[in-house]
C-alpha atoms as a PDB file:
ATOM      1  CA  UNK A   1       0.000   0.000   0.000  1.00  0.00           C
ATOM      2  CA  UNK A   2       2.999   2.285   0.871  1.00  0.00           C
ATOM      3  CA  UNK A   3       4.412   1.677  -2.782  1.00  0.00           C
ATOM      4  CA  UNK A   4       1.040   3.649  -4.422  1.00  0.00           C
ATOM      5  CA  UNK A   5       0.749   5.978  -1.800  1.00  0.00           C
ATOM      6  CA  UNK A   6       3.796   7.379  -2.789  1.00  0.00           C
ATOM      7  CA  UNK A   7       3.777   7.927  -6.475  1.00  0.00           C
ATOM      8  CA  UNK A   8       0.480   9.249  -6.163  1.00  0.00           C
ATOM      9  CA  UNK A   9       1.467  12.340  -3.936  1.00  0.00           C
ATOM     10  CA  UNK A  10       4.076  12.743  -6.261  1.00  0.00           C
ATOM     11  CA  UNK A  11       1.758  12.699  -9.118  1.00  0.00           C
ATOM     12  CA  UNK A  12      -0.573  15.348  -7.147  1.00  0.00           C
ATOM     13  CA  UNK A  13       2.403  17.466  -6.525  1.00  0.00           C
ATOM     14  CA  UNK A  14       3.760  17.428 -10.055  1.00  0.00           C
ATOM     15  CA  UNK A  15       0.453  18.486 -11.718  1.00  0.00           C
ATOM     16  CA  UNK A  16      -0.732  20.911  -9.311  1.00  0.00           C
ATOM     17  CA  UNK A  17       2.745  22.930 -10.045  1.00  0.00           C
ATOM     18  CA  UNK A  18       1.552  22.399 -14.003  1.00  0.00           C
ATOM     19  CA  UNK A  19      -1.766  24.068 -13.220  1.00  0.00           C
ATOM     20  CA  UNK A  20       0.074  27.158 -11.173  1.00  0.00           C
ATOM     21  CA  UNK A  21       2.551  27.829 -14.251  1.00  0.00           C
ATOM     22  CA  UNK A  22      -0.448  28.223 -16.699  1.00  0.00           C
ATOM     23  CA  UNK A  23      -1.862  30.603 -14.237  1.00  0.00           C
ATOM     24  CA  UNK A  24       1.539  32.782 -13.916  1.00  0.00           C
ATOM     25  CA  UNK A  25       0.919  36.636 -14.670  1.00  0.00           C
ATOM     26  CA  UNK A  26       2.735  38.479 -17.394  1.00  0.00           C
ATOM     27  CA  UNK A  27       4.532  41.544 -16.388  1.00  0.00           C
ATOM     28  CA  UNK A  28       3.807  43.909 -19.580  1.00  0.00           C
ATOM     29  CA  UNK A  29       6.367  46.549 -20.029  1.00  0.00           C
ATOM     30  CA  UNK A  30       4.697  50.167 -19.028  1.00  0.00           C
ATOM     31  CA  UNK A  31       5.316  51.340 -22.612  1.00  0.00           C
ATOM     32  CA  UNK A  32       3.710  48.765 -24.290  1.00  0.00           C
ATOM     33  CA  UNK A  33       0.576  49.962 -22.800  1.00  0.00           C
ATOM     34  CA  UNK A  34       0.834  53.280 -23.313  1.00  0.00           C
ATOM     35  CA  UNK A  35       1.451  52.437 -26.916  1.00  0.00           C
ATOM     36  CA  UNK A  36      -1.489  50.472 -27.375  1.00  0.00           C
ATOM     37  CA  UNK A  37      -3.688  53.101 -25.876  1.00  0.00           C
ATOM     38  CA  UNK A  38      -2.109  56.001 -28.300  1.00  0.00           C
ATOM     39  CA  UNK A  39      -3.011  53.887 -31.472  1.00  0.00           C
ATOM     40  CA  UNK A  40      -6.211  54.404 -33.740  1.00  0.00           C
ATOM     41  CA  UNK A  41      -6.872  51.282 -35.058  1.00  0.00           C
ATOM     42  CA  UNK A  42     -10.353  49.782 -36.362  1.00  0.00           C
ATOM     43  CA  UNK A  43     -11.901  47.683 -34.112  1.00  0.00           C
ATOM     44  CA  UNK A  44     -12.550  44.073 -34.971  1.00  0.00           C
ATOM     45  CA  UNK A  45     -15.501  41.635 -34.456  1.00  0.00           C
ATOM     46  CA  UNK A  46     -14.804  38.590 -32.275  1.00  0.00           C
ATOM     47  CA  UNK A  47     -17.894  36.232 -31.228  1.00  0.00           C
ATOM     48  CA  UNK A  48     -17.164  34.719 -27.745  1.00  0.00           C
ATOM     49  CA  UNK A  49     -15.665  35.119 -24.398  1.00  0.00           C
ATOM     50  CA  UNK A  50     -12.808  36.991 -24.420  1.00  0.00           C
ATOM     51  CA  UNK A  51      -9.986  36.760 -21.920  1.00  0.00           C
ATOM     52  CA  UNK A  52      -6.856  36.373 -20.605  1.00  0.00           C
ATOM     53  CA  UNK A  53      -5.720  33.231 -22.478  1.00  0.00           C
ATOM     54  CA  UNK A  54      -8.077  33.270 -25.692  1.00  0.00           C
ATOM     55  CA  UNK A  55      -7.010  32.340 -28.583  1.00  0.00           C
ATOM     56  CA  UNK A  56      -8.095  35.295 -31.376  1.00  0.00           C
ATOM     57  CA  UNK A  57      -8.575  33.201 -35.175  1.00  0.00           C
ATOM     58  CA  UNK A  58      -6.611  33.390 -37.970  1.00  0.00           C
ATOM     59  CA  UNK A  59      -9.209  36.215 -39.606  1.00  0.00           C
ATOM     60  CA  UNK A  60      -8.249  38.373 -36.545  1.00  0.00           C
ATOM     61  CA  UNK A  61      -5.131  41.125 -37.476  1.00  0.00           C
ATOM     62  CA  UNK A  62      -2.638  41.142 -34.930  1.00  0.00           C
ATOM     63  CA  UNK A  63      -0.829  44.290 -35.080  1.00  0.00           C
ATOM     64  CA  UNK A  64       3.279  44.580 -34.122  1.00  0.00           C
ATOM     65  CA  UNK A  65       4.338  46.680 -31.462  1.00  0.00           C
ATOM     66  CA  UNK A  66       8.170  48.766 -32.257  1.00  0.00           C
ATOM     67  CA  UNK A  67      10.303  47.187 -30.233  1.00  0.00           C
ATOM     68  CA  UNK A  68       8.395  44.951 -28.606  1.00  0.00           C
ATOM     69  CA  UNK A  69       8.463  41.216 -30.553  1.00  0.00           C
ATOM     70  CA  UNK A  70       6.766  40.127 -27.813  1.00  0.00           C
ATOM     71  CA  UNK A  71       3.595  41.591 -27.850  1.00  0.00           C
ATOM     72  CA  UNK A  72       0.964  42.237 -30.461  1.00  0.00           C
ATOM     73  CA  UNK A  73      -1.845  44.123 -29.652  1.00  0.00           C
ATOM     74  CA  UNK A  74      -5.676  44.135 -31.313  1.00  0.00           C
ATOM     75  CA  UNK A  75      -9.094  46.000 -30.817  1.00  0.00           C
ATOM     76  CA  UNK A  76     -11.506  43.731 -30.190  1.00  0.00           C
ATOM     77  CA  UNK A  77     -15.097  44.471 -29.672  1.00  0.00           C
ATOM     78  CA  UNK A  78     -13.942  47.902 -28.901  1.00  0.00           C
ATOM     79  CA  UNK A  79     -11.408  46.665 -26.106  1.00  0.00           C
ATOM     80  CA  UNK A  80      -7.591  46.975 -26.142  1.00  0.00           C
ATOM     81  CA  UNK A  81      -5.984  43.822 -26.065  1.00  0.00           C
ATOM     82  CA  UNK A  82      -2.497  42.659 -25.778  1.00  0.00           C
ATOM     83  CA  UNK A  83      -1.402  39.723 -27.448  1.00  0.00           C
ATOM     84  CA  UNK A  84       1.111  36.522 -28.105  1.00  0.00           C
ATOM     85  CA  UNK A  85       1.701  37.194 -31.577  1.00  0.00           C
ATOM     86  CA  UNK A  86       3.156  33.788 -31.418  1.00  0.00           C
ATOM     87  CA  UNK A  87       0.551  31.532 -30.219  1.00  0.00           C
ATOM     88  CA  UNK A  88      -2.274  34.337 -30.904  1.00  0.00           C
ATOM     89  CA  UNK A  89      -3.755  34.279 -26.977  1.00  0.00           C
ATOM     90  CA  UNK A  90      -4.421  37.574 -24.760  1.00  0.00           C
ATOM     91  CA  UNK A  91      -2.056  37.723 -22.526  1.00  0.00           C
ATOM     92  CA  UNK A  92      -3.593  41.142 -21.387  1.00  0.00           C
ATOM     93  CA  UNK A  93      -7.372  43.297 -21.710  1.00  0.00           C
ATOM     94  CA  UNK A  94      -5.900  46.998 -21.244  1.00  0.00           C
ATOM     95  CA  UNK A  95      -9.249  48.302 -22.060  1.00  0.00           C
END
């Protein structure tokens, strides 16, 4: 009984530190903000929930940021949002 007691605290342990990593926070730079606030782009149409860690569709224009590879930013439903240009999620709703 010891033997499966065991690897199953380990296995509870392992996955609960998965879960807290795909909770983490992002940090976003000051300026990137303030950058995304300044700009006067059209705003585009998304049907759903949208929220930190949504994936935006192919048909939605992710825009670059100067400086910033990290970060893409859209208008979405008429709210700022800062994005993985990468993997296309929110990583941020500024508006």
């Amino acid at each position: 009984m010891e033997k499966l007691i065991i690897p199953a605290v380990s296995l509870f342990l392992a996955l609960g530190s998965v879960a807290t990593a795909q909770t983490a926070t992002v940090t976003v730079p000051g300026e990137v903000r303030t950058y995304v606030l300044e700009q006067k782009t059209p705003s585009a149409t998304f049907e759903g929930e949208l929220a930190v860690g949504t994936a935006l569709p192919e048909t939605v224009e992710i825009h670059t940021i100067p400086d910033q590879p990290e970060y893409g930013y859209v208008i979405v439903n008429d709210k700022r949002v800062l994005v993985n240009p990468k993997t296309r999620t929110v990583v941020e709703i500024v508006q």
